[in-house]
PDB file of N, CA and C in Angstrom:
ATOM      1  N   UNK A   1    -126.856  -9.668 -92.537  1.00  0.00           N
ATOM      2  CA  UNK A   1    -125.983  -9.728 -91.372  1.00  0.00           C
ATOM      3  C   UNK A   1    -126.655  -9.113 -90.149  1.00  0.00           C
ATOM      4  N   UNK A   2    -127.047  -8.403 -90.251  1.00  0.00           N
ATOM      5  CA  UNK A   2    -128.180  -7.384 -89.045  1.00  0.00           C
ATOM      6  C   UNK A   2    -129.246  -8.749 -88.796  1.00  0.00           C
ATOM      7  N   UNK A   3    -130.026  -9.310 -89.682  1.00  0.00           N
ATOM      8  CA  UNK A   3    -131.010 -10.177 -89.134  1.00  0.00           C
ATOM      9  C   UNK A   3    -130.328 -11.236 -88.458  1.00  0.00           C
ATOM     10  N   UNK A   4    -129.445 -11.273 -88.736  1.00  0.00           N
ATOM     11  CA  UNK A   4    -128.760 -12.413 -87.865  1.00  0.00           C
ATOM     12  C   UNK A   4    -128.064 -12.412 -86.737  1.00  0.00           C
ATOM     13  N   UNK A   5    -127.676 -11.298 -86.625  1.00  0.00           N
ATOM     14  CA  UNK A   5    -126.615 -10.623 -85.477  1.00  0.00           C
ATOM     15  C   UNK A   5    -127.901 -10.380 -84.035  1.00  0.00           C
ATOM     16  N   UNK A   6    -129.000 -10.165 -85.174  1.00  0.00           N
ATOM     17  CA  UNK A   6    -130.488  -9.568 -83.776  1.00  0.00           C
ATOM     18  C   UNK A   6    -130.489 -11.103 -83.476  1.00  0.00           C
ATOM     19  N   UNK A   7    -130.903 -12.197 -84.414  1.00  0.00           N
ATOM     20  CA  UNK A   7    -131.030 -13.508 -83.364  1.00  0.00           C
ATOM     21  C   UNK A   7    -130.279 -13.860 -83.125  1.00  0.00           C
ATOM     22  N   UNK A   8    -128.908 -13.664 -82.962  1.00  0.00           N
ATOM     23  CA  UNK A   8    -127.851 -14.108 -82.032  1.00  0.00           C
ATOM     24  C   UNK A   8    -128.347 -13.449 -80.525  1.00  0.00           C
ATOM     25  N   UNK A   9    -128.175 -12.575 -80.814  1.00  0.00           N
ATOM     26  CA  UNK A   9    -128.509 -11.299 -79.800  1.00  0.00           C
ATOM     27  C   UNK A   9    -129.394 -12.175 -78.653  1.00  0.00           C
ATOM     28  N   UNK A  10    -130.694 -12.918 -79.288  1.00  0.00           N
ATOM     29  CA  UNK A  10    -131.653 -13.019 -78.606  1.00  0.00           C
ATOM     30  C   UNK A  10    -131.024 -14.521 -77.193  1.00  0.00           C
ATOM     31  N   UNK A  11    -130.135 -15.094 -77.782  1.00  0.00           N
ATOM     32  CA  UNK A  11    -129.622 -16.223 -77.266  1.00  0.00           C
ATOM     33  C   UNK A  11    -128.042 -15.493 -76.380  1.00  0.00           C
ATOM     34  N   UNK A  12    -127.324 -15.065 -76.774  1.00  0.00           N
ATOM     35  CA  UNK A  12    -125.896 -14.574 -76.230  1.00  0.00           C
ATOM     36  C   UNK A  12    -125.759 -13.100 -76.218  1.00  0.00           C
ATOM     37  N   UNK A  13    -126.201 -12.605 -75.234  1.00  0.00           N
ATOM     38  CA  UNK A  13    -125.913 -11.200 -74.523  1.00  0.00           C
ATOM     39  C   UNK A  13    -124.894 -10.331 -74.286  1.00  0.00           C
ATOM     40  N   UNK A  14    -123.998 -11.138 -73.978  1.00  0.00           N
ATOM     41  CA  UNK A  14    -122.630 -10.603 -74.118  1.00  0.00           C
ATOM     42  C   UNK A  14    -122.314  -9.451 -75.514  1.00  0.00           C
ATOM     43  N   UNK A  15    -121.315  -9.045 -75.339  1.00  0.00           N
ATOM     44  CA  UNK A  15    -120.913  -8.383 -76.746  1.00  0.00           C
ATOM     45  C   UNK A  15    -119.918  -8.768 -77.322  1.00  0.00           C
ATOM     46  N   UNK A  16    -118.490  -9.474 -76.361  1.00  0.00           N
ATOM     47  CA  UNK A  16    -117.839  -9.801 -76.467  1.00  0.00           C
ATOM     48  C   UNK A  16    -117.551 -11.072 -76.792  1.00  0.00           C
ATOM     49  N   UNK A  17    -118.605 -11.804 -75.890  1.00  0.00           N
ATOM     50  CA  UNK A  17    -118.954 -13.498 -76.701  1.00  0.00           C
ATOM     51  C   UNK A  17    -119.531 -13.422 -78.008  1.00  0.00           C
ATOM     52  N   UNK A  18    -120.586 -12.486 -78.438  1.00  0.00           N
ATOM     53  CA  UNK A  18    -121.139 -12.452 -79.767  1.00  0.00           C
ATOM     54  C   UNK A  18    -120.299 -12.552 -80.672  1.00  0.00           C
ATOM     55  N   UNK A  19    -119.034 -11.377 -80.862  1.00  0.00           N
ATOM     56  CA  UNK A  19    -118.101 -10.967 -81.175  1.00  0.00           C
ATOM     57  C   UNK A  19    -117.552 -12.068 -81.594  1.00  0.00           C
ATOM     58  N   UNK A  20    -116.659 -12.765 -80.692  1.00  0.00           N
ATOM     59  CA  UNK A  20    -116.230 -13.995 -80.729  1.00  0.00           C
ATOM     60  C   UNK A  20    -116.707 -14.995 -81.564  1.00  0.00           C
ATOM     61  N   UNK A  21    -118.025 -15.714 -81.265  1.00  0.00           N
ATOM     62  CA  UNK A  21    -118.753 -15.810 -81.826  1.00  0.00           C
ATOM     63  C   UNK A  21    -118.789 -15.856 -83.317  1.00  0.00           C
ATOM     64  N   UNK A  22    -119.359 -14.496 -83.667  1.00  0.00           N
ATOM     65  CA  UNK A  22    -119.464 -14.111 -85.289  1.00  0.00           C
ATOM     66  C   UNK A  22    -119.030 -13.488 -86.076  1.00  0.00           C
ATOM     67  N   UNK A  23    -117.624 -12.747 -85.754  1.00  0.00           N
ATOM     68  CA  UNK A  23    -117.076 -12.314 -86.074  1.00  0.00           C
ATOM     69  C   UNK A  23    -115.958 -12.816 -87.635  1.00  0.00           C
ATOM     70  N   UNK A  24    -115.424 -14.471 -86.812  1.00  0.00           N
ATOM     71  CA  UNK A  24    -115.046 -14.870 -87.435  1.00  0.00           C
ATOM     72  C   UNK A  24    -115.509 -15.772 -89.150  1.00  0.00           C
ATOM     73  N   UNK A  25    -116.998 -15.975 -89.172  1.00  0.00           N
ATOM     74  CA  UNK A  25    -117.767 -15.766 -89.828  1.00  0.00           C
ATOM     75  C   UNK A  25    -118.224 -14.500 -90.739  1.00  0.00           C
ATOM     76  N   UNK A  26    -118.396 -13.553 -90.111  1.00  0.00           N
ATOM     77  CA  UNK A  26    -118.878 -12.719 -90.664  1.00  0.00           C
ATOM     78  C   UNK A  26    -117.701 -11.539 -91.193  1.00  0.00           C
ATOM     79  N   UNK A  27    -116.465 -11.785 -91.030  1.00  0.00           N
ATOM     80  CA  UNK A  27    -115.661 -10.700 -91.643  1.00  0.00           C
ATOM     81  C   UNK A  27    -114.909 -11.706 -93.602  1.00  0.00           C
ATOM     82  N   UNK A  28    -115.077 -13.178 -93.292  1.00  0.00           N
ATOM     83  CA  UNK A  28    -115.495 -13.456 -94.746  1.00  0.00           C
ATOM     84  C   UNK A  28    -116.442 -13.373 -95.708  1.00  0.00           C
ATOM     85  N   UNK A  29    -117.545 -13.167 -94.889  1.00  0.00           N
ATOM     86  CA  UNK A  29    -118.890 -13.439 -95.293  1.00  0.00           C
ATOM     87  C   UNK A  29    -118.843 -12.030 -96.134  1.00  0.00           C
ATOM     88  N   UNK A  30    -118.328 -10.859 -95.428  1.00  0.00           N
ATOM     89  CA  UNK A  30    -118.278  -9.687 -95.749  1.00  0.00           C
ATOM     90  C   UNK A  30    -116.916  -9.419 -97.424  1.00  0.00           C
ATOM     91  N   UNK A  31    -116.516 -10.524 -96.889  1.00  0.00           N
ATOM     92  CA  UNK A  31    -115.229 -10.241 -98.153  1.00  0.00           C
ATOM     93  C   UNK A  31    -116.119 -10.602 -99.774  1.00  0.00           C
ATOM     94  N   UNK A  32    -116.704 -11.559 -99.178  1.00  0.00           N
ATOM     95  CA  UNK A  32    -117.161 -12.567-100.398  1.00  0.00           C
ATOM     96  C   UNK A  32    -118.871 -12.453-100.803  1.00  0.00           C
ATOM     97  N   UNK A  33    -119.468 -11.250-100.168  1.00  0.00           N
ATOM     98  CA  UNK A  33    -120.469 -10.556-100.527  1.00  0.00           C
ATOM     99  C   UNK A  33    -119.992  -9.278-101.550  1.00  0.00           C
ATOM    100  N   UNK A  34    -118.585  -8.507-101.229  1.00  0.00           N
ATOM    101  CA  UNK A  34    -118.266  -7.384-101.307  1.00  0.00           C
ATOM    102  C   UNK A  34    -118.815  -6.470-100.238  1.00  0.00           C
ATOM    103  N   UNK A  35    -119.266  -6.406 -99.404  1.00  0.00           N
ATOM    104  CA  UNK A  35    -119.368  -5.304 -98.517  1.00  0.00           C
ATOM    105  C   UNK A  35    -118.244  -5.817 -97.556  1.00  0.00           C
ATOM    106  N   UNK A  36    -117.892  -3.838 -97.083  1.00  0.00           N
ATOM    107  CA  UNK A  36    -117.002  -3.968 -96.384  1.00  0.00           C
ATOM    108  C   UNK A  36    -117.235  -4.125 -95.065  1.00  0.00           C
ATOM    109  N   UNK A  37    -115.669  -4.742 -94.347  1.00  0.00           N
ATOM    110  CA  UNK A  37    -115.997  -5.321 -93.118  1.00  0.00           C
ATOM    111  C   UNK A  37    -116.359  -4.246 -91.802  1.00  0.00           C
ATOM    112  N   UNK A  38    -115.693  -2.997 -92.636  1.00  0.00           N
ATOM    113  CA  UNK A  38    -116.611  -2.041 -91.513  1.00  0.00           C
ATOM    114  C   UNK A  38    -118.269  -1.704 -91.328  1.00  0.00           C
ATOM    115  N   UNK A  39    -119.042  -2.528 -92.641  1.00  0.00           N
ATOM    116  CA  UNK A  39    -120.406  -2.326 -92.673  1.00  0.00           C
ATOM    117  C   UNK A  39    -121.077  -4.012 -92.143  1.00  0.00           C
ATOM    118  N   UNK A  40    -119.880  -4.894 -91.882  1.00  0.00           N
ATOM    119  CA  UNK A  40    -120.130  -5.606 -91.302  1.00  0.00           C
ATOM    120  C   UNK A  40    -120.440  -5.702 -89.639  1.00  0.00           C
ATOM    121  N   UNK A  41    -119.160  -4.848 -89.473  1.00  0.00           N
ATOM    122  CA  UNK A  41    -119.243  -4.359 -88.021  1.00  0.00           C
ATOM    123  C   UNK A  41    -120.255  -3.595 -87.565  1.00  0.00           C
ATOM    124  N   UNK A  42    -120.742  -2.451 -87.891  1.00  0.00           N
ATOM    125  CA  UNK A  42    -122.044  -1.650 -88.193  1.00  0.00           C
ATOM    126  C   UNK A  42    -123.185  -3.013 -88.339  1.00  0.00           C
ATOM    127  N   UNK A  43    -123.173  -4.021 -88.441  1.00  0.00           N
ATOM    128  CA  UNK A  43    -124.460  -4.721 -88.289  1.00  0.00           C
ATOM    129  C   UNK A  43    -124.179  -5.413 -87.348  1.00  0.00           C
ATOM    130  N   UNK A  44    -123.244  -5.285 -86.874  1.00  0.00           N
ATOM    131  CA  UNK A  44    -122.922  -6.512 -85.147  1.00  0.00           C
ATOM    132  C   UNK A  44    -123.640  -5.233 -84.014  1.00  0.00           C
ATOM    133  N   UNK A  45    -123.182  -4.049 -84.630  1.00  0.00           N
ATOM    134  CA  UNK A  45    -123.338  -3.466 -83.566  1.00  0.00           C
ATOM    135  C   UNK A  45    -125.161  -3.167 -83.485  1.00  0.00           C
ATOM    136  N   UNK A  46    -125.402  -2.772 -84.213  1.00  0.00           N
ATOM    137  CA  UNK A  46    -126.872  -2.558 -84.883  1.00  0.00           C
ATOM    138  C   UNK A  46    -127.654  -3.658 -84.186  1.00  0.00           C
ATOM    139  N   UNK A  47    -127.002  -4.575 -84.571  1.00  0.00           N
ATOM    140  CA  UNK A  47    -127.843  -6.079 -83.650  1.00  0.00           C
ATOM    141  C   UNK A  47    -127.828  -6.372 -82.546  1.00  0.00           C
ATOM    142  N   UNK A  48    -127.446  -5.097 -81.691  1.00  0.00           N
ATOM    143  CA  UNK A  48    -127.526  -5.100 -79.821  1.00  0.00           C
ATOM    144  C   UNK A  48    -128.450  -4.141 -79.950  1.00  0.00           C
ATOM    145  N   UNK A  49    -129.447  -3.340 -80.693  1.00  0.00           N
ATOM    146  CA  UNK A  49    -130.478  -2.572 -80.606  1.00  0.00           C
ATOM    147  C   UNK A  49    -131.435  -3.173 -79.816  1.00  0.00           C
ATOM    148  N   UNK A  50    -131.375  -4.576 -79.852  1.00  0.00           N
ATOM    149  CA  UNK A  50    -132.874  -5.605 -79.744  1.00  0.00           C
ATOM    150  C   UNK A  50    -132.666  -5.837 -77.979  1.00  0.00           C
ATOM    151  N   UNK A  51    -132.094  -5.808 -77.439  1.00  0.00           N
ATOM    152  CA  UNK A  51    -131.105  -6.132 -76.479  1.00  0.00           C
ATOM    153  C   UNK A  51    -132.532  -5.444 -75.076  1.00  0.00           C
ATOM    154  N   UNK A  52    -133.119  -4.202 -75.341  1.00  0.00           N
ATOM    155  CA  UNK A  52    -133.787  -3.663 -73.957  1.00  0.00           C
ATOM    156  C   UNK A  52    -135.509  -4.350 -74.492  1.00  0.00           C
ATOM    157  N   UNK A  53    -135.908  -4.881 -75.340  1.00  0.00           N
ATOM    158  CA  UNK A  53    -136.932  -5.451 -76.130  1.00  0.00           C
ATOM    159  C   UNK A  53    -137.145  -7.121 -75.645  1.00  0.00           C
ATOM    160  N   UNK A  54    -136.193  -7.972 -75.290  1.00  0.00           N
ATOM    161  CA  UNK A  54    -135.862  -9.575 -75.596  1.00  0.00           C
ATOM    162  C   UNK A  54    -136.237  -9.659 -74.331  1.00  0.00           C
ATOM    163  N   UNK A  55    -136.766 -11.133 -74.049  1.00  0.00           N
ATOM    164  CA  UNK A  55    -137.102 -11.409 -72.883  1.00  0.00           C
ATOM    165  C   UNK A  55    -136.060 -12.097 -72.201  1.00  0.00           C
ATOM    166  N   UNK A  56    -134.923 -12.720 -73.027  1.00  0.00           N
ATOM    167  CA  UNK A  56    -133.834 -13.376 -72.496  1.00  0.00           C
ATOM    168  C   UNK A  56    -132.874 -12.171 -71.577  1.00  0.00           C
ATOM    169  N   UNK A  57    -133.016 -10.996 -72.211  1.00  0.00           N
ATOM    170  CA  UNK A  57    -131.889 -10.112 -71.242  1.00  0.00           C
ATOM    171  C   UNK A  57    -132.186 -10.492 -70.078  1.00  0.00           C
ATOM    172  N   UNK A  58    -131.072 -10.949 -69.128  1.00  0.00           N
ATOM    173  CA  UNK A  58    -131.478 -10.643 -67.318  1.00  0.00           C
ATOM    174  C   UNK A  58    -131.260  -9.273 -66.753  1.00  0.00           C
ATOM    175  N   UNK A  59    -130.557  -8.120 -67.541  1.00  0.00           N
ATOM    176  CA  UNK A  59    -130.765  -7.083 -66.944  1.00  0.00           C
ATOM    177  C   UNK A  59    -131.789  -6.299 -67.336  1.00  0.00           C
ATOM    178  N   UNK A  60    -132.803  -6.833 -68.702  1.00  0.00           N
ATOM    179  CA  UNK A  60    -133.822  -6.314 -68.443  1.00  0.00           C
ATOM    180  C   UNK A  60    -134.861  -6.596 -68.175  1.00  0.00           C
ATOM    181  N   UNK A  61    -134.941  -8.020 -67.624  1.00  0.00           N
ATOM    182  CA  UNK A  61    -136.121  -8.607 -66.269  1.00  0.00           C
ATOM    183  C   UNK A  61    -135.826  -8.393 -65.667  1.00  0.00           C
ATOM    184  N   UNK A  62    -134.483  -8.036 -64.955  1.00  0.00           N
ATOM    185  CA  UNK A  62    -134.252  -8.195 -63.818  1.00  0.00           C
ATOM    186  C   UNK A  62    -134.696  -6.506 -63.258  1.00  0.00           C
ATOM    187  N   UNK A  63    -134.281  -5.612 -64.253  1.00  0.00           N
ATOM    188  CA  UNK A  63    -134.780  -4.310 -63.896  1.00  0.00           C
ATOM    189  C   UNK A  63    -136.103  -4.037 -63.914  1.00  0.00           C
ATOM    190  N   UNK A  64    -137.118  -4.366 -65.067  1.00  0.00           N
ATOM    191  CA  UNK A  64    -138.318  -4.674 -64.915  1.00  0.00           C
ATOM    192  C   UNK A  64    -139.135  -4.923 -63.482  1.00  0.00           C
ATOM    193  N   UNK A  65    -138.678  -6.150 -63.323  1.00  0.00           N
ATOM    194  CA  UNK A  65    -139.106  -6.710 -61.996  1.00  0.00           C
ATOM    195  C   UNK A  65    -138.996  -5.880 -60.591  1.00  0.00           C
ATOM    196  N   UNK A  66    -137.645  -5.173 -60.376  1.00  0.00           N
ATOM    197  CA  UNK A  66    -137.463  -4.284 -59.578  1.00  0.00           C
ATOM    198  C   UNK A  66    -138.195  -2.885 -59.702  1.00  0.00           C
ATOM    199  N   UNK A  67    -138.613  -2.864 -60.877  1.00  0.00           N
ATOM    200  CA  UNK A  67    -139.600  -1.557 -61.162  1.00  0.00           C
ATOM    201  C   UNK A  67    -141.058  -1.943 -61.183  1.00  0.00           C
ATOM    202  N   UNK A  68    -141.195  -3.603 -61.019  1.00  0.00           N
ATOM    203  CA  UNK A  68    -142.659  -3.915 -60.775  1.00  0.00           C
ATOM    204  C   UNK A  68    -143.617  -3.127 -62.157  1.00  0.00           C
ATOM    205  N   UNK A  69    -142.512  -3.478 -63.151  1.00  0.00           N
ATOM    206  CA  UNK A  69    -143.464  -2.977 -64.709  1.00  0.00           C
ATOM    207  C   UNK A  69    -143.581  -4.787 -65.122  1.00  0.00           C
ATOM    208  N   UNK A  70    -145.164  -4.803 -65.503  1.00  0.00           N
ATOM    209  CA  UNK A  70    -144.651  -6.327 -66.203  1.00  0.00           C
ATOM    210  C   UNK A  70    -144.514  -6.250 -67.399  1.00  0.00           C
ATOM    211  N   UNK A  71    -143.868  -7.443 -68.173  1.00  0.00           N
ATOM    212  CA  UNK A  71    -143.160  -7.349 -69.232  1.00  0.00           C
ATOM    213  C   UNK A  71    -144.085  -7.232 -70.676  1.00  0.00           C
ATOM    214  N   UNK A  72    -144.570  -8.070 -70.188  1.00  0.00           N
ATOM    215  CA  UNK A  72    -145.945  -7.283 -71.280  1.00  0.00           C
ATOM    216  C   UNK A  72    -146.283  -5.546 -71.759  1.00  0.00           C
ATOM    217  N   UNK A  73    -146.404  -4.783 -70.473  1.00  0.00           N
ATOM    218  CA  UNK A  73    -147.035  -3.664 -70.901  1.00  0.00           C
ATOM    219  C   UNK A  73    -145.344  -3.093 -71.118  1.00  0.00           C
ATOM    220  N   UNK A  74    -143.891  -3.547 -70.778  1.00  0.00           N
ATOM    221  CA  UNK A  74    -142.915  -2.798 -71.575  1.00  0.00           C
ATOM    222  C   UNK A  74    -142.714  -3.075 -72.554  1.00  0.00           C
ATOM    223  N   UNK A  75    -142.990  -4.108 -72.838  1.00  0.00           N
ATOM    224  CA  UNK A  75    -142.890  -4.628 -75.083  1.00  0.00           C
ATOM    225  C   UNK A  75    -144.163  -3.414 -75.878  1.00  0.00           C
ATOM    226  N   UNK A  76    -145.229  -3.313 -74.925  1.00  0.00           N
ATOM    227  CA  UNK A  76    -145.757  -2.511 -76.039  1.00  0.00           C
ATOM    228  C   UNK A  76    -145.774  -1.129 -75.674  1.00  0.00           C
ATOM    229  N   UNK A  77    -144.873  -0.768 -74.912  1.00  0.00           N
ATOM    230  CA  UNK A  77    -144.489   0.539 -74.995  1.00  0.00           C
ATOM    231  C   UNK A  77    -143.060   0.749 -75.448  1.00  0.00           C
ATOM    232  N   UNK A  78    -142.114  -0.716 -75.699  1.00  0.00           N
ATOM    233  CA  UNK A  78    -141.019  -0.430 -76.494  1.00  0.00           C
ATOM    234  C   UNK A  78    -141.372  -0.984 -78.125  1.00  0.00           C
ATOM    235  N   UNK A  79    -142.211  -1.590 -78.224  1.00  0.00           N
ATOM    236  CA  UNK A  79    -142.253  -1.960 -79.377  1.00  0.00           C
ATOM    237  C   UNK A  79    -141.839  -1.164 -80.548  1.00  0.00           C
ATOM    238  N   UNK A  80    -143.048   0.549 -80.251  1.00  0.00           N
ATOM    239  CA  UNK A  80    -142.690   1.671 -81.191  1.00  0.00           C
ATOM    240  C   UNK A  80    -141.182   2.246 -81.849  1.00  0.00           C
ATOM    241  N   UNK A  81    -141.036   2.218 -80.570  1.00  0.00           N
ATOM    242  CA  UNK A  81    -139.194   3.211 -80.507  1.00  0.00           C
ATOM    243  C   UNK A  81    -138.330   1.373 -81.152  1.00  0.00           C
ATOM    244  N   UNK A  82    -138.491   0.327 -80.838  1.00  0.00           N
ATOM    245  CA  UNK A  82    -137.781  -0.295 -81.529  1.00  0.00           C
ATOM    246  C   UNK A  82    -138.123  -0.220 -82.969  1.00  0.00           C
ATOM    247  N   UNK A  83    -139.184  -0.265 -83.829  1.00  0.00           N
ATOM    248  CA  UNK A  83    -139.589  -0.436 -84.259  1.00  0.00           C
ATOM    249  C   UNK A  83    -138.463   0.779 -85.771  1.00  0.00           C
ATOM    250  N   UNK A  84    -138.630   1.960 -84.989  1.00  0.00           N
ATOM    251  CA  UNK A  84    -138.138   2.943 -85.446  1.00  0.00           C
ATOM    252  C   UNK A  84    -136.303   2.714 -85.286  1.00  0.00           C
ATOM    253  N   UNK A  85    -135.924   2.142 -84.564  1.00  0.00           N
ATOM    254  CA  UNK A  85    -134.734   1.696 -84.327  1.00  0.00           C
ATOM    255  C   UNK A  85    -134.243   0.483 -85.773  1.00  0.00           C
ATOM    256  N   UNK A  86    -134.585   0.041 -85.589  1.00  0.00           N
ATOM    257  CA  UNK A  86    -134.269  -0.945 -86.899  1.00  0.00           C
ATOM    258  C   UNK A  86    -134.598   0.109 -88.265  1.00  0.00           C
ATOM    259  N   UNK A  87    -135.711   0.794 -88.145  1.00  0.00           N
ATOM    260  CA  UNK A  87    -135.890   1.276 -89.823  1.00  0.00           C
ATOM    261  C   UNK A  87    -134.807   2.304 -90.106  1.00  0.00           C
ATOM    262  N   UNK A  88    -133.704   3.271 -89.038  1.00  0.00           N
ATOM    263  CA  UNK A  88    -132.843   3.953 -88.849  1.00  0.00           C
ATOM    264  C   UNK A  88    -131.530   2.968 -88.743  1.00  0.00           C
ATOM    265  N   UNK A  89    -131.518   1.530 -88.270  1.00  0.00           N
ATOM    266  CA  UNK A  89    -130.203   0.569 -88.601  1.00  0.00           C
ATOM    267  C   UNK A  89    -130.201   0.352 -90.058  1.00  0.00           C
ATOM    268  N   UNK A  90    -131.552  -0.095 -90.695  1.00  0.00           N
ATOM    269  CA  UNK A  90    -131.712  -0.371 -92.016  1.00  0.00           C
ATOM    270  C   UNK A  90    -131.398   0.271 -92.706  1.00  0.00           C
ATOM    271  N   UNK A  91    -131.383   1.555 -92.288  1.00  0.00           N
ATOM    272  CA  UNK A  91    -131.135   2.964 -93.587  1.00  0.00           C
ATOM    273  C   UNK A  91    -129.617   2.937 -93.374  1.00  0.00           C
ATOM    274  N   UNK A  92    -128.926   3.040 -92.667  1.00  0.00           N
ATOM    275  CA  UNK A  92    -127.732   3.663 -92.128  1.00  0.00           C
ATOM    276  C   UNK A  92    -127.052   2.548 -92.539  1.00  0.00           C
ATOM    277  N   UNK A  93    -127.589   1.230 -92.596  1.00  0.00           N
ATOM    278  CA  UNK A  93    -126.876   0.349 -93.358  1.00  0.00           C
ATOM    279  C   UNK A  93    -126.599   0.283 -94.758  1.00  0.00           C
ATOM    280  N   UNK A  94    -127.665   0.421 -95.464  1.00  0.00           N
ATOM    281  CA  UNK A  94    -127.490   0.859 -96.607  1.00  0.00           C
ATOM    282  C   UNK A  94    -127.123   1.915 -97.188  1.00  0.00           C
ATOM    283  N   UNK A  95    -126.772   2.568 -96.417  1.00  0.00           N
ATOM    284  CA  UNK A  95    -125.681   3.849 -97.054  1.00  0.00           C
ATOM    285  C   UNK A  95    -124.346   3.157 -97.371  1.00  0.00           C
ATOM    286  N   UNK A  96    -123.837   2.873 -96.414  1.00  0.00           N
ATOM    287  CA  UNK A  96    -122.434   2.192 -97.355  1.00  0.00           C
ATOM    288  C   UNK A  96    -121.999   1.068 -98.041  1.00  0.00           C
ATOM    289  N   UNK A  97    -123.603   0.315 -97.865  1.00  0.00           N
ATOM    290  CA  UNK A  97    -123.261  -0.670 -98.494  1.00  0.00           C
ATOM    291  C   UNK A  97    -123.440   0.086-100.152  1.00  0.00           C
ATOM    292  N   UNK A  98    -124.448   0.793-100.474  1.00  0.00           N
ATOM    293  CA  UNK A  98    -124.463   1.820-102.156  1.00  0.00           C
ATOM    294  C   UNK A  98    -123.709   2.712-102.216  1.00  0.00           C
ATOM    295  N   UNK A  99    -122.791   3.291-101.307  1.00  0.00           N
ATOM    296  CA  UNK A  99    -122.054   4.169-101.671  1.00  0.00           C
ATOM    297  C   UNK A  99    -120.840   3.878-102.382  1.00  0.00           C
ATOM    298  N   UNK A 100    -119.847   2.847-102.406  1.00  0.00           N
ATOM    299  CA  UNK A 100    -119.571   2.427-103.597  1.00  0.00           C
ATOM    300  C   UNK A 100    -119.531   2.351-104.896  1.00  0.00           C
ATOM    301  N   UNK A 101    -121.311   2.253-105.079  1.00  0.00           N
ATOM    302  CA  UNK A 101    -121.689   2.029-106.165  1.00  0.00           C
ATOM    303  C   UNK A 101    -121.898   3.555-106.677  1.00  0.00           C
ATOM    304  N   UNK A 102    -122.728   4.541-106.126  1.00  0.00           N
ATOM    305  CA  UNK A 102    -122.753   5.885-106.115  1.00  0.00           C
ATOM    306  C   UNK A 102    -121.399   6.466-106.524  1.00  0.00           C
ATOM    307  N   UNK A 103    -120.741   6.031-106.007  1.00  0.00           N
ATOM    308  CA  UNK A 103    -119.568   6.749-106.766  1.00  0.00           C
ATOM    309  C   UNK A 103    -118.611   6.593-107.786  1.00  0.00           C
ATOM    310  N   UNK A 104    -119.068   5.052-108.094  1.00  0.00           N
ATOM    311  CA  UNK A 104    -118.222   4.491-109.387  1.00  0.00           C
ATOM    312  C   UNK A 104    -117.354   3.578-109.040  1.00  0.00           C
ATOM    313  N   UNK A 105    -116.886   3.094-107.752  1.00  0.00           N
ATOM    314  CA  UNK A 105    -115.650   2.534-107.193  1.00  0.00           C
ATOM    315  C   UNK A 105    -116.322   0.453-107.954  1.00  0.00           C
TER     316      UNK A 105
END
């Protein structure tokens, strides 16, 4: 759900269109995996991490541009910190999706 929520991300910016969007998808998807729909939500949200990284944002070309950084040398100075961003969504995701199981439920 996170890998998918990031390439939504990359096409529809909004949060509220995303929402819209995938929501309705993804709160069955969540029934009929067994994870719950609050760890569903936790990957919608997780999947606006990508959001200061994408070249589609216009507020972050558009800020770019006004800061006269080109976009090149900000991908590889965000690359790192995203990089670390996902391996901290990844973990934090999988906490509740095993905690369940951790406890016997």
């Amino acid at each position: 759900m996170f890998g998918i929520q990031t390439v939504i991300n990359f096409f529809i910016h909004s949060g509220t269109g995303q929402a819209a969007l995938t929501m309705p998808v993804m709160a069955p998807l969540s029934d009929l995996v067994q994870v719950s729909r609050q760890s569903a939500i936790l990957a919608f949200q997780f999947g606006e991490l990508t959001t200061p990284i994408i070249p589609t944002s216009g507020i972050t070309v558009g800020v770019l541009s006004l800061a006269r950084i080109p976009f090149g040398r900000w991908v590889r100075w965000m690359l790192p910190l995203q990089l670390i961003f996902v391996a901290l969504a990844l973990t934090m995701l999988a906490i509740p999706s095993l905690a369940p199981q951790w406890v016997g439920w």
